[in-house]
Protein backbone atom coordinates (compact mmCIF):
# COMPACT_ATOMS: atom_id res chain seq x y z
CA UNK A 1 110.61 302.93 51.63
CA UNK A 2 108.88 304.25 54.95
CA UNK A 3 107.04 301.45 57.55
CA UNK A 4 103.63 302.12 58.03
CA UNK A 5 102.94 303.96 61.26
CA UNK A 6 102.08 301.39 63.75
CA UNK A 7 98.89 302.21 65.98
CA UNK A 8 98.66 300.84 69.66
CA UNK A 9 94.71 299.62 69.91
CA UNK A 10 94.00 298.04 73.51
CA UNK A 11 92.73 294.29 72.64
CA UNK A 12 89.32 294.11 74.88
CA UNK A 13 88.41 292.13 77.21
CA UNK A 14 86.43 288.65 77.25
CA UNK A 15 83.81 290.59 79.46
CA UNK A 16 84.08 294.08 77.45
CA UNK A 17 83.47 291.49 74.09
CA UNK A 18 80.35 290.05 76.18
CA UNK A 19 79.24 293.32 77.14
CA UNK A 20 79.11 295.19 74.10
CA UNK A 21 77.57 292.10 72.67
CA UNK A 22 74.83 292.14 75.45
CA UNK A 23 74.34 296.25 74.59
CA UNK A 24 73.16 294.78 71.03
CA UNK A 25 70.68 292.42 71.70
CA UNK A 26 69.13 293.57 74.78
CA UNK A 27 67.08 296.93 76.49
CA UNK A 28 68.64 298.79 79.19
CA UNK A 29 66.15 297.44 81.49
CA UNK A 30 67.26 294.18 80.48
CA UNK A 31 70.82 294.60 81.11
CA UNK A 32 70.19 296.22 84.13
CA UNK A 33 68.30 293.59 85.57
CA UNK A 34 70.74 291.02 84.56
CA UNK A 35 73.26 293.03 86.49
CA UNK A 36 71.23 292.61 89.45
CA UNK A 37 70.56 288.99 89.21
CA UNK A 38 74.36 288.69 88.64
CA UNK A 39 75.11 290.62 91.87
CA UNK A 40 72.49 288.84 93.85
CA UNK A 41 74.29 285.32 92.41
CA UNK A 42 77.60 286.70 93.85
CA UNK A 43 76.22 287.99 97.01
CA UNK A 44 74.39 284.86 97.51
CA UNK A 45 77.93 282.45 97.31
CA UNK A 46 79.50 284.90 99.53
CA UNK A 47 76.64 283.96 102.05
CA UNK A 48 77.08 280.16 101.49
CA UNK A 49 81.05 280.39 101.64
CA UNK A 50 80.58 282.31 105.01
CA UNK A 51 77.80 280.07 106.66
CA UNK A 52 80.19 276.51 105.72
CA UNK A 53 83.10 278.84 107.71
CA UNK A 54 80.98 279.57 110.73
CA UNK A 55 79.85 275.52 111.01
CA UNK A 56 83.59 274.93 110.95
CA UNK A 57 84.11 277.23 113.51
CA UNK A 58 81.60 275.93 115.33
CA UNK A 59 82.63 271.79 114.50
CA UNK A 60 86.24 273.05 115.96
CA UNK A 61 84.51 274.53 119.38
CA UNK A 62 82.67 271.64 120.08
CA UNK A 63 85.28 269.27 119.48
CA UNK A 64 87.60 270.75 122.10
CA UNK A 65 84.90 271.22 124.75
């Protein structure tokens, strides 16, 4: 008796699952402005992390001065 051939299939990702799931139930425009809103999130936190390590910076100058 032969095995079946086995075939290699790439198990996707959380995010590829939510993205193809998104592609269903919403327009391009949609998805593209969610992408946008996402990015602006992201770009947004980087701007907070920053500004809380420049008032560090500037706790630790005044404290020596």
């Amino acid at each position: 008796m032969q095995a079946a051939p086995v075939r290699a299939t790439a198990i996707p990702t959380f995010t590829d699952a939510l993205r193809a799931v998104e592609s269903l139930l919403m327009s391009g425009g949609q998805r593209h402005a969610r992408r946008n809103a996402w990015t602006s999130v992201l770009e947004d936190r980087r701007r907070a992390k920053d500004r809380v390590e420049a008032q560090r910076v500037l706790e630790a100058v005044s404290a020596r001065g």
